[in-house]
N, C-alpha and C. Protein backbone atom coordinates (compact mmCIF):
# COMPACT_ATOMS: atom_id res chain seq x y z
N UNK A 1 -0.40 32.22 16.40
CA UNK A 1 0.11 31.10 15.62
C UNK A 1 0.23 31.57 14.17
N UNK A 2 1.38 31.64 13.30
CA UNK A 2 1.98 32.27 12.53
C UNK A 2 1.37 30.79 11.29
N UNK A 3 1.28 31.45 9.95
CA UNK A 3 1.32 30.02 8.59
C UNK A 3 2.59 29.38 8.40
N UNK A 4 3.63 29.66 9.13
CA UNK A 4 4.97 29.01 8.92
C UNK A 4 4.53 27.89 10.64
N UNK A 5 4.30 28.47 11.74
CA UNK A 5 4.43 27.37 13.15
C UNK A 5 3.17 26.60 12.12
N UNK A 6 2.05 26.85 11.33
CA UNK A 6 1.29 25.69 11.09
C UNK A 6 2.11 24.74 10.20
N UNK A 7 2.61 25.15 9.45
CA UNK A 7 3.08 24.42 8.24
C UNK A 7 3.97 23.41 8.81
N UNK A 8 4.86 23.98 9.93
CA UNK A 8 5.65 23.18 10.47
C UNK A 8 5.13 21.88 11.40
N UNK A 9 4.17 22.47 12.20
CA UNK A 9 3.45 21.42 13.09
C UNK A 9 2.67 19.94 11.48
N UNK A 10 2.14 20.58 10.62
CA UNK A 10 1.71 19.24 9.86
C UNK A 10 2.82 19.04 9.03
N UNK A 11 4.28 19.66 8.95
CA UNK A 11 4.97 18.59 8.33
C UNK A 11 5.38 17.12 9.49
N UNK A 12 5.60 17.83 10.20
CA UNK A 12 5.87 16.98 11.55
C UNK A 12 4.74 16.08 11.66
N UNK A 13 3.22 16.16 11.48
CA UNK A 13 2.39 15.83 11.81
C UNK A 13 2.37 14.55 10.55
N UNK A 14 2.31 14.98 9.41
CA UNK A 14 2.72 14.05 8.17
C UNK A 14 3.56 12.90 8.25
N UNK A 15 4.66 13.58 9.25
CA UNK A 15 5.98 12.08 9.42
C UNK A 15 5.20 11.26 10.31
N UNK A 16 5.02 11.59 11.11
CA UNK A 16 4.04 10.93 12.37
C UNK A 16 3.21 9.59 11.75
N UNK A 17 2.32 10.41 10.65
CA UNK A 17 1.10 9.78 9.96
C UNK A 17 1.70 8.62 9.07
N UNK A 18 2.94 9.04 8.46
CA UNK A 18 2.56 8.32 7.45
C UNK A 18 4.15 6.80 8.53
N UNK A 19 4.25 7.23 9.70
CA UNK A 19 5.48 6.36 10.21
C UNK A 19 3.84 5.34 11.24
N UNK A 20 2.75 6.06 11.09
CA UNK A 20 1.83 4.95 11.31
C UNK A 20 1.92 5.43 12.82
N UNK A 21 2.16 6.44 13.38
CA UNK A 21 2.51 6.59 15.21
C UNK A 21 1.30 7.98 15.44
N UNK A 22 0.59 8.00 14.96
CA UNK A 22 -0.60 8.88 14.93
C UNK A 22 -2.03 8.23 14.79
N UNK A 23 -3.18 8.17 15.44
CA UNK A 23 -4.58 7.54 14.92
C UNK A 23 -5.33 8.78 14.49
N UNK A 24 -5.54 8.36 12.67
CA UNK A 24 -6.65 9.37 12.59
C UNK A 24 -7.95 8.59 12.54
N UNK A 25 -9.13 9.86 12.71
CA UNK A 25 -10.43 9.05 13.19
C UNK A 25 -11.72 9.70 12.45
N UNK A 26 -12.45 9.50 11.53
CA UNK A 26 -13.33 10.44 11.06
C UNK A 26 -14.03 11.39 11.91
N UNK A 27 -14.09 12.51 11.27
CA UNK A 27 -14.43 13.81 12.56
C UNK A 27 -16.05 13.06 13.11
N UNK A 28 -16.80 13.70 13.60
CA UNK A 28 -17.83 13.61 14.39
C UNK A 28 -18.91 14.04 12.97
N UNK A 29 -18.72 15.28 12.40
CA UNK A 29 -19.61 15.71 11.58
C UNK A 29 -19.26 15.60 10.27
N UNK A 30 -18.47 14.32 9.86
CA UNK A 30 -18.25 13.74 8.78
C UNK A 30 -19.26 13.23 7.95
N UNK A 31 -19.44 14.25 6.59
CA UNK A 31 -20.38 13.70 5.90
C UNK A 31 -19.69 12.50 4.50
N UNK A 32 -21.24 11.79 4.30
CA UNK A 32 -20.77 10.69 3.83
C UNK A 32 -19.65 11.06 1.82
N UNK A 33 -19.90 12.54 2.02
CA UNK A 33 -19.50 12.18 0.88
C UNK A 33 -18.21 12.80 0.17
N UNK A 34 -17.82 13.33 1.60
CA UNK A 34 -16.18 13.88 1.44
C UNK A 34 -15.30 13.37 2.81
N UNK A 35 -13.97 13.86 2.67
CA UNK A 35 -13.47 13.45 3.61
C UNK A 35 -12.92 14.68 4.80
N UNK A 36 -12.92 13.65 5.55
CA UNK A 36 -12.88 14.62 6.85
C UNK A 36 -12.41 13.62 7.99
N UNK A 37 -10.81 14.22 8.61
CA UNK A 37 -10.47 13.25 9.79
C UNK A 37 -9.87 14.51 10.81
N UNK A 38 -10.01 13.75 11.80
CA UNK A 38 -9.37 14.50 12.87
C UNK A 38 -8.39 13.38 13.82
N UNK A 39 -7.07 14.17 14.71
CA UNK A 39 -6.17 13.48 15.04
C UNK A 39 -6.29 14.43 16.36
N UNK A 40 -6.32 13.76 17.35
CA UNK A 40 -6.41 14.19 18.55
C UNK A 40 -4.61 13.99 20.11
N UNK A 41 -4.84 15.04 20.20
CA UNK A 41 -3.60 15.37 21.55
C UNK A 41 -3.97 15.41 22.86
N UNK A 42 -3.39 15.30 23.77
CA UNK A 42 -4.31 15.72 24.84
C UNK A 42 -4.95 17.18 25.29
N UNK A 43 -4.36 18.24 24.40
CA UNK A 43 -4.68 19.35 24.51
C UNK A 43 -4.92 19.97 23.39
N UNK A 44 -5.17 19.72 22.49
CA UNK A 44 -5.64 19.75 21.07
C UNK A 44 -5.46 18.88 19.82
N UNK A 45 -6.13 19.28 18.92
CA UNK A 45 -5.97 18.40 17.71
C UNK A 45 -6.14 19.28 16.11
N UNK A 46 -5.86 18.44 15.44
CA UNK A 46 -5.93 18.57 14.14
C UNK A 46 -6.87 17.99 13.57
N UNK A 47 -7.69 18.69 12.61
CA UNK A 47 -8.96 18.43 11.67
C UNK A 47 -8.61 18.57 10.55
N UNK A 48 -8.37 17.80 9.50
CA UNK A 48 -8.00 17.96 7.78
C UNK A 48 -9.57 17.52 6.86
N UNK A 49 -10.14 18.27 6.00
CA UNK A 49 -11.39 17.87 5.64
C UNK A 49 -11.14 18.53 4.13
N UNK A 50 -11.88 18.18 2.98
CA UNK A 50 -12.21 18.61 1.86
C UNK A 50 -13.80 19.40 2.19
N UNK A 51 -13.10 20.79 1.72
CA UNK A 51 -14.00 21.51 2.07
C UNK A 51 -15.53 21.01 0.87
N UNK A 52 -16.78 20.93 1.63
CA UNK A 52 -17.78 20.20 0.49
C UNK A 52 -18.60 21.58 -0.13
N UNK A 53 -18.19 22.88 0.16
CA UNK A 53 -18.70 23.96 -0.23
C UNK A 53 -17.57 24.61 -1.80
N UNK A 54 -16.61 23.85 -1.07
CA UNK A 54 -15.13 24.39 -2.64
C UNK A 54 -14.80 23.46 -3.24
N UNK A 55 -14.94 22.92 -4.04
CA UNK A 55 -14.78 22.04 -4.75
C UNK A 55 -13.36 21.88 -4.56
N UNK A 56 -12.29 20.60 -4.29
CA UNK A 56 -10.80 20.33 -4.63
C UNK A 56 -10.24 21.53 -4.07
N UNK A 57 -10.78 22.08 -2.65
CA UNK A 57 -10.13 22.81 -1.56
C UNK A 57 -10.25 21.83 -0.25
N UNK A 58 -8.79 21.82 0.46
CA UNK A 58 -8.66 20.93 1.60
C UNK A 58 -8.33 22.26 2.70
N UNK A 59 -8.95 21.95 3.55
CA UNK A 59 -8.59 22.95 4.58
C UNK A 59 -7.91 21.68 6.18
N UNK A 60 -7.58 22.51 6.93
CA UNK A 60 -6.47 22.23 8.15
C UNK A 60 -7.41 23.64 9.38
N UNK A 61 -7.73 22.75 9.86
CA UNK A 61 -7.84 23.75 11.14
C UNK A 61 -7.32 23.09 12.68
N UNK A 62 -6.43 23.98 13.58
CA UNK A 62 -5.37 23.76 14.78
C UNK A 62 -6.68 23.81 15.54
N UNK A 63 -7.22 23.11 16.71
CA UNK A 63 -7.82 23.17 17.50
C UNK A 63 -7.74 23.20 18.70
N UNK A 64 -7.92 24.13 19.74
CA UNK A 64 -7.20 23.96 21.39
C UNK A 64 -8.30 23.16 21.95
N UNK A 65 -8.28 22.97 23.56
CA UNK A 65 -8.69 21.83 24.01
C UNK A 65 -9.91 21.94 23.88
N UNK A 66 -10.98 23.09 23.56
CA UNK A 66 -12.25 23.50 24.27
C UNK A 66 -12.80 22.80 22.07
N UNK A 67 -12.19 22.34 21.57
CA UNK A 67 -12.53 22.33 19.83
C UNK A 67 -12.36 23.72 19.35
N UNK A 68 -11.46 25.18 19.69
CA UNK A 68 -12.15 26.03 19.40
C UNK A 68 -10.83 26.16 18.07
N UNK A 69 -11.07 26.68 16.38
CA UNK A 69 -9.86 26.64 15.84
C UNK A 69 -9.24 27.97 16.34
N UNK A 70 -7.75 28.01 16.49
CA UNK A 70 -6.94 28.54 16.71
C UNK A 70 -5.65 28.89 15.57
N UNK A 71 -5.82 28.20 14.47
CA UNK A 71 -4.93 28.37 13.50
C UNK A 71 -5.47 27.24 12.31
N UNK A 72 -5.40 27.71 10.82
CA UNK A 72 -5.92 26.97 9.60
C UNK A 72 -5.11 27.22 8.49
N UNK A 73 -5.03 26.55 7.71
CA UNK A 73 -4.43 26.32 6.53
C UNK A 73 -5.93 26.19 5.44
N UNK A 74 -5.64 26.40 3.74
CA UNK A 74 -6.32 26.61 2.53
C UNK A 74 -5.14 25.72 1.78
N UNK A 75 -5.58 24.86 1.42
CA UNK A 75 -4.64 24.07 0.22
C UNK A 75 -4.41 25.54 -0.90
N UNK A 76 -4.97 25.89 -1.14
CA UNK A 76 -5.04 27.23 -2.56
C UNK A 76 -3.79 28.41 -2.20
N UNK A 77 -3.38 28.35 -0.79
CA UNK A 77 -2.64 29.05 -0.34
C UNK A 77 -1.30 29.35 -1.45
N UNK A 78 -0.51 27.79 -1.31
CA UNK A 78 0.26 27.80 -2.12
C UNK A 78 0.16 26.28 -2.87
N UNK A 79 1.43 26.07 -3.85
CA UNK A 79 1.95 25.15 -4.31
C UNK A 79 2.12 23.95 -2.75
N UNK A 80 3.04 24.85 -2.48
CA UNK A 80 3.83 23.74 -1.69
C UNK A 80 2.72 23.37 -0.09
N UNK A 81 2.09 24.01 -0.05
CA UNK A 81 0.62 23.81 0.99
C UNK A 81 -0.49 23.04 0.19
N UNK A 82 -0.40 23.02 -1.01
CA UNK A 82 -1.58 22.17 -1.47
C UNK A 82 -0.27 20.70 -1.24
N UNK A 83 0.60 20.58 -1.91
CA UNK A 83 1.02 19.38 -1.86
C UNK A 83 1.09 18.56 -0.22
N UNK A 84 1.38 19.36 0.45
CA UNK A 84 1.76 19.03 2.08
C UNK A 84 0.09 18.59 2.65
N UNK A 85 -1.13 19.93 2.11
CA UNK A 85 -2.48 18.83 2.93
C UNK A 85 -2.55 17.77 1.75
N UNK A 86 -2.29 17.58 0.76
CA UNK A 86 -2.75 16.55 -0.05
C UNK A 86 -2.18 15.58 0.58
N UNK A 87 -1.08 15.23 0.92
CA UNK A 87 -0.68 14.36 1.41
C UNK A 87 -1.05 13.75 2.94
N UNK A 88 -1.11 14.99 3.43
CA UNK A 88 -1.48 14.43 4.86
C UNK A 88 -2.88 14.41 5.08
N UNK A 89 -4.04 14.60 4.03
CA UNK A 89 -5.31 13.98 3.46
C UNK A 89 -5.15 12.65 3.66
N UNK A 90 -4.17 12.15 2.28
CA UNK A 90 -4.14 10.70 1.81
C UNK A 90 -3.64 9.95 3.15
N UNK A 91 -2.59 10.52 4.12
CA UNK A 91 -2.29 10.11 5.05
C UNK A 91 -3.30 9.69 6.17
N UNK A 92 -4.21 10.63 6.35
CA UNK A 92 -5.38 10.41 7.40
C UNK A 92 -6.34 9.44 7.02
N UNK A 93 -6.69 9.35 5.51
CA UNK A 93 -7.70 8.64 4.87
C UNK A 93 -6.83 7.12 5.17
N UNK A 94 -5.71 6.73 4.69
CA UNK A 94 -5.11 5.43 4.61
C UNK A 94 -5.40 4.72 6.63
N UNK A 95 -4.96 5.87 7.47
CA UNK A 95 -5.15 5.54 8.80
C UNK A 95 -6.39 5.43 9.20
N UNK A 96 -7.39 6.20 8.70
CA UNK A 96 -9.19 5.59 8.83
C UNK A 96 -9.09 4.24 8.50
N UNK A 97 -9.33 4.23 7.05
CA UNK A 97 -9.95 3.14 6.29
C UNK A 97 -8.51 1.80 5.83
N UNK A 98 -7.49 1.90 6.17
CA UNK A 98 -6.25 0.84 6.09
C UNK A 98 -6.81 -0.04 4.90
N UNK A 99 -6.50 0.86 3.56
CA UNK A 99 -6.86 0.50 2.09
C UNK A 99 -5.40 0.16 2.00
N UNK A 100 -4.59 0.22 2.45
CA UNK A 100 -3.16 -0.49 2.27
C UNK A 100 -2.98 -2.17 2.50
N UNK A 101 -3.36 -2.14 3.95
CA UNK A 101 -3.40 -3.30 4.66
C UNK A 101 -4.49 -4.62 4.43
N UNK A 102 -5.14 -3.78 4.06
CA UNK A 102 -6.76 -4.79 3.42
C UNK A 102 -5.91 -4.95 1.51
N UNK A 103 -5.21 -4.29 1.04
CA UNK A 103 -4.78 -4.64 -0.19
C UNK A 103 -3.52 -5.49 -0.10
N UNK A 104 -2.87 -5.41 0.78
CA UNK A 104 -1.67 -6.81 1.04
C UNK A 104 -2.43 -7.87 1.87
N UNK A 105 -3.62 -7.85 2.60
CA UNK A 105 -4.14 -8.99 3.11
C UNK A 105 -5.11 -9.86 2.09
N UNK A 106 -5.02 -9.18 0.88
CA UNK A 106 -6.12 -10.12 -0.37
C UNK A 106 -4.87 -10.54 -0.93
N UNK A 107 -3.94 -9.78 -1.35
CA UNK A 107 -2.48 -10.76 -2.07
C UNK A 107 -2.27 -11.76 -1.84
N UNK A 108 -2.32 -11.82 -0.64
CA UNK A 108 -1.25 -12.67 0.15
C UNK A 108 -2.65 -13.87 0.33
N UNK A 109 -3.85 -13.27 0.83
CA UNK A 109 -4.72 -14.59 0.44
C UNK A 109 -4.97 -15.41 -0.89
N UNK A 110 -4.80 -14.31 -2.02
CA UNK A 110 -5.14 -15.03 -3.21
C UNK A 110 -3.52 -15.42 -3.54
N UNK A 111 -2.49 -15.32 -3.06
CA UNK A 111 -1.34 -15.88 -3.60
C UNK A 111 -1.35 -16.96 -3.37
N UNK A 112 -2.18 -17.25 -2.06
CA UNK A 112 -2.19 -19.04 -1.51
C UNK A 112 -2.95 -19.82 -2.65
């Protein structure tokens, strides 16, 4: 698995996320004080986490069915790889915690 088939699988993975047709789910060994989600396939998945050892490094690791990684991404890589996990960070975090949906459901209560 080549850094161009990854890059490609989470841009794809990004449209998915942010068209709302993906569930992300906090990983298993999610600590309380960074973020960390994983999106599951039937034969593998994707793990996006802020690494808590690098400060404002997001890493991507491809996982086959057994959890084992098989391909990863480093936000630090490039420009255009920090912008792509940043986003599909904010993307996974909004599908955990639906800080969108809980912020149009107080509007719309306090508009009444």
């Amino acid at each position: 698995m080549t850094k161009d088939d990854i890059r490609s699988i989470l841009t794809a993975l990004l449209e998915k996320s942010k068209a709302k047709q993906v569930i992300w789910t906090p990983f298993e060994d999610m600590a309380e004080d960074h973020d960390d989600y994983v999106v599951s396939f039937p034969k593998s998945s994707v793990n996006i986490f802020e690494d808590p050892e690098e400060q404002g490094i997001i890493k991507v690791n491809i996982l086959n069915s057994a959890g084992k990684a098989v391909g990863w991404l480093r936000s630090d890589e490039s420009e255009s790889v920090s912008r792509l996990l940043e986003e599909l960070l904010a993307s996974a975090r909004e599908s955990v915690f639906k800080s969108d949906e809980t912020l149009e459901d107080l509007k719309r209560a306090l508009a009444s």
